[in-house]
Protein backbone atom coordinates (compact mmCIF):
# COMPACT_ATOMS: atom_id res chain seq x y z
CA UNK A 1 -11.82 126.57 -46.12
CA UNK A 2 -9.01 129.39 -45.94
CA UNK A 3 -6.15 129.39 -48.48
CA UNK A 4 -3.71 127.38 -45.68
CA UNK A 5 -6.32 124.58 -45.24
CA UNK A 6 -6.35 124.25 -49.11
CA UNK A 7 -2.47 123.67 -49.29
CA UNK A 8 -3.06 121.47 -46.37
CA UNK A 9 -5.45 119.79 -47.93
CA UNK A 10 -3.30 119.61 -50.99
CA UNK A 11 -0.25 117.84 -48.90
CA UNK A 12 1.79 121.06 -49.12
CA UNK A 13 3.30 123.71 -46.85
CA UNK A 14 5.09 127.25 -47.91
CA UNK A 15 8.52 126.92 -48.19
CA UNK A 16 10.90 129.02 -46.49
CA UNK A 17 11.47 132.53 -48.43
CA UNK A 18 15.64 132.70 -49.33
CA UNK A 19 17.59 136.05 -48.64
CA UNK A 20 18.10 137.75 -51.80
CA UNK A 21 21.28 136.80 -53.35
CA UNK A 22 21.77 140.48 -54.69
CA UNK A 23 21.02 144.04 -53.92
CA UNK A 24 17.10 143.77 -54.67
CA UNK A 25 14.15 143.07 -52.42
CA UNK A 26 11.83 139.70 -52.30
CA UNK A 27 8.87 142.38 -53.15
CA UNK A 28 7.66 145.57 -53.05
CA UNK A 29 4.22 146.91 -52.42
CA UNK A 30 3.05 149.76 -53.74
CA UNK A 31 -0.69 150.70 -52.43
CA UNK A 32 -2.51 147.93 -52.83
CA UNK A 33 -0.35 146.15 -55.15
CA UNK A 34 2.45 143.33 -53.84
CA UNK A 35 5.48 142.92 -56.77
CA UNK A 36 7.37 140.04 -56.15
CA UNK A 37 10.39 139.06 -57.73
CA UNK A 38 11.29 135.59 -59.71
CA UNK A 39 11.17 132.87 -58.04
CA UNK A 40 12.73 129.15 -59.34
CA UNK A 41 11.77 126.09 -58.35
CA UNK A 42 13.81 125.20 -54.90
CA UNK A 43 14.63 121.27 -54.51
CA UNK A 44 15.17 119.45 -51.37
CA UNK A 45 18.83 120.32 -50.89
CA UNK A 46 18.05 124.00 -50.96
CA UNK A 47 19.05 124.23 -54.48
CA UNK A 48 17.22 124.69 -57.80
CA UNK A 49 15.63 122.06 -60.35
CA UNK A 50 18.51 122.50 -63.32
CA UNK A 51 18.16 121.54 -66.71
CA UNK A 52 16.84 122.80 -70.45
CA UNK A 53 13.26 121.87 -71.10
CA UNK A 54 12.62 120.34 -73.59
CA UNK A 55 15.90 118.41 -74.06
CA UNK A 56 17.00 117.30 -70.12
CA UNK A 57 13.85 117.56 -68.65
CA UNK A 58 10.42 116.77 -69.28
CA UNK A 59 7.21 118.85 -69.76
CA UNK A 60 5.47 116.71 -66.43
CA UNK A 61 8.63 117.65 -64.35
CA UNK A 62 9.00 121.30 -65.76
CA UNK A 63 5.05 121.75 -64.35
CA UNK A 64 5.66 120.85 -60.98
CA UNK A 65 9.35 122.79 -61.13
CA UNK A 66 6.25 125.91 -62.04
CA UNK A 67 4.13 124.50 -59.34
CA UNK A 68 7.08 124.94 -56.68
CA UNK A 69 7.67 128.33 -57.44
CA UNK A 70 4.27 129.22 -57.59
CA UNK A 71 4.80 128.29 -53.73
CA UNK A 72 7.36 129.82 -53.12
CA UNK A 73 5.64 133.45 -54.62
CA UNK A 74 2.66 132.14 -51.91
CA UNK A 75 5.46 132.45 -49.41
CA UNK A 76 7.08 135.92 -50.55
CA UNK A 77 3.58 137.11 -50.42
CA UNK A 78 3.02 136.23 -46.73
CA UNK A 79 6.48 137.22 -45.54
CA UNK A 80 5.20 140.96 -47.05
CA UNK A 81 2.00 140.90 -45.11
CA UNK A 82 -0.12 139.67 -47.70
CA UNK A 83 -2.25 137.07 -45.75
CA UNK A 84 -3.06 134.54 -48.37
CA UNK A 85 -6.89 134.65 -48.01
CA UNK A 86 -6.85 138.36 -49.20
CA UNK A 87 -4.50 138.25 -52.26
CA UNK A 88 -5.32 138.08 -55.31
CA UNK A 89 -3.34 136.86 -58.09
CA UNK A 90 -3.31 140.03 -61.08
CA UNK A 91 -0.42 139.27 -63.70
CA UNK A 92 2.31 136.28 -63.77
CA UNK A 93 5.54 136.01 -66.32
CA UNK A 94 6.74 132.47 -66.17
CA UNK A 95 9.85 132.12 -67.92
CA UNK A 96 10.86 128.28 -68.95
CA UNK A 97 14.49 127.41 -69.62
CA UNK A 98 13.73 126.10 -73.20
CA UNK A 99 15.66 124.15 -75.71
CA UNK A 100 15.74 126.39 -79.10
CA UNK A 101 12.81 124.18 -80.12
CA UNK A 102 10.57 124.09 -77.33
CA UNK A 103 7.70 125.66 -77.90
CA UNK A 104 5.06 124.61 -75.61
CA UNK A 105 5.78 127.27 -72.27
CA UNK A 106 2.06 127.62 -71.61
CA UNK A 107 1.85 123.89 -70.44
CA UNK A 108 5.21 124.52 -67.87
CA UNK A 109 3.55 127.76 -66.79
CA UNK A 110 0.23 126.13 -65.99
CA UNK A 111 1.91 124.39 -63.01
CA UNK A 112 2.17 127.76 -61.04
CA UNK A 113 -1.13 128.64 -62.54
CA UNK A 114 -3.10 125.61 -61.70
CA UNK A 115 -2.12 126.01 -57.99
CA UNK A 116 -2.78 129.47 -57.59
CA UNK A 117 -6.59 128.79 -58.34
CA UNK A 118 -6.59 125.74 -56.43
CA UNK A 119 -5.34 127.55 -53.40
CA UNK A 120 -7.06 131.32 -53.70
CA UNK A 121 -9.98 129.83 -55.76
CA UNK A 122 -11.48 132.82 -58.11
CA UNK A 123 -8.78 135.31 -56.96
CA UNK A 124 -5.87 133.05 -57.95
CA UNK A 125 -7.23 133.44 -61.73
CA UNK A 126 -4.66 136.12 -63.48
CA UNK A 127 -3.21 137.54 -66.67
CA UNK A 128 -0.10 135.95 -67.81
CA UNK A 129 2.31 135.64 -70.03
CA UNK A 130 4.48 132.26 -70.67
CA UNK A 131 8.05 132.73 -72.54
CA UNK A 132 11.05 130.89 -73.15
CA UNK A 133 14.58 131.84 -72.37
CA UNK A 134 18.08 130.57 -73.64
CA UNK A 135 18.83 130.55 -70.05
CA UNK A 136 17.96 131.10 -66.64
CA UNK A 137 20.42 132.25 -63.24
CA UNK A 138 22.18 128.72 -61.68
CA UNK A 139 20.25 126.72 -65.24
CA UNK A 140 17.17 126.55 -63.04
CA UNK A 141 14.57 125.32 -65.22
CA UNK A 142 11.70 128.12 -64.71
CA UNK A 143 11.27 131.25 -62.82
CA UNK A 144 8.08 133.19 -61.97
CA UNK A 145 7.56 136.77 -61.03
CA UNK A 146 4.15 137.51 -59.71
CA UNK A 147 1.73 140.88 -58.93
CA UNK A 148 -0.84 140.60 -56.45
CA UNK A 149 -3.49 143.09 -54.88
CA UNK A 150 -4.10 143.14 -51.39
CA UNK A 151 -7.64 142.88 -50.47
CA UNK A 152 -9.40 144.98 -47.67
């Protein structure tokens, strides 16, 4: 099964990829190497999932807010040329929206995580790093920045 049978299989679909808003790209590749730039967790409406975790919203809602943008990196990937069944995921920074107490940014994190290994398999398996921030761009409650290499 190829990585857009999984998400089928899954019940999802990559989302559209949004213009950037500013004078940066979606991603850059360098050799073999595909940067791609935060991405937050788009709602319905074409807006983001606000809120401070911790304190407005939950840990369960925070994962799939990760979850979402994980899809939406999936998407800047494949807009880049980076067919899905030859990326692989290398390094992640999730940052999480976090009330001053919040401590627990691994478990919001594991939502964009969790589906890159259920959609790439072994090659969605990556270094990462999980942090909190006193705030994130339009209050969105995580964004994700993503490197993958390009198989041949």
């Amino acid at each position: 099964m190829n990585a857009l049978e999984r998400l089928a299989a899954l019940g999802l679909s990559l989302p559209d990829v949004p213009a950037p808003v500013a004078n940066y790209l979606v991603g850059k590749r360098v050799g073999d190497l595909l940067y791609l730039s935060g991405q937050g967790p788009r709602n319905d409406s074409g807006g983001y999932h606000q809120g401070k975790v911790g304190s407005e919203v939950a840990i369960g809602d925070a994962y799939q807010h990760a979850r979402l943008a994980g899809l939406s990196l999936l998407a800047a990937a494949q807009s880049l040329g980076g067919d899905l069944d030859r990326l692989e995921a290398v390094k992640i920074l999730g940052m999480v929206n976090a009330a001053a107490e919040f401590g627990q940014h691994p478990q919001v994190i594991n939502g964009c995580s969790d589906l890159f290994v259920e959609v790439l398999g072994e090659r969605g398996r990556h270094a990462r790093s999980a942090v909190g921030m006193g705030s994130l761009p339009g209050n969105m409650t995580v964004e994700i920045e993503a490197i993958f290499r390009i198989l041949d």
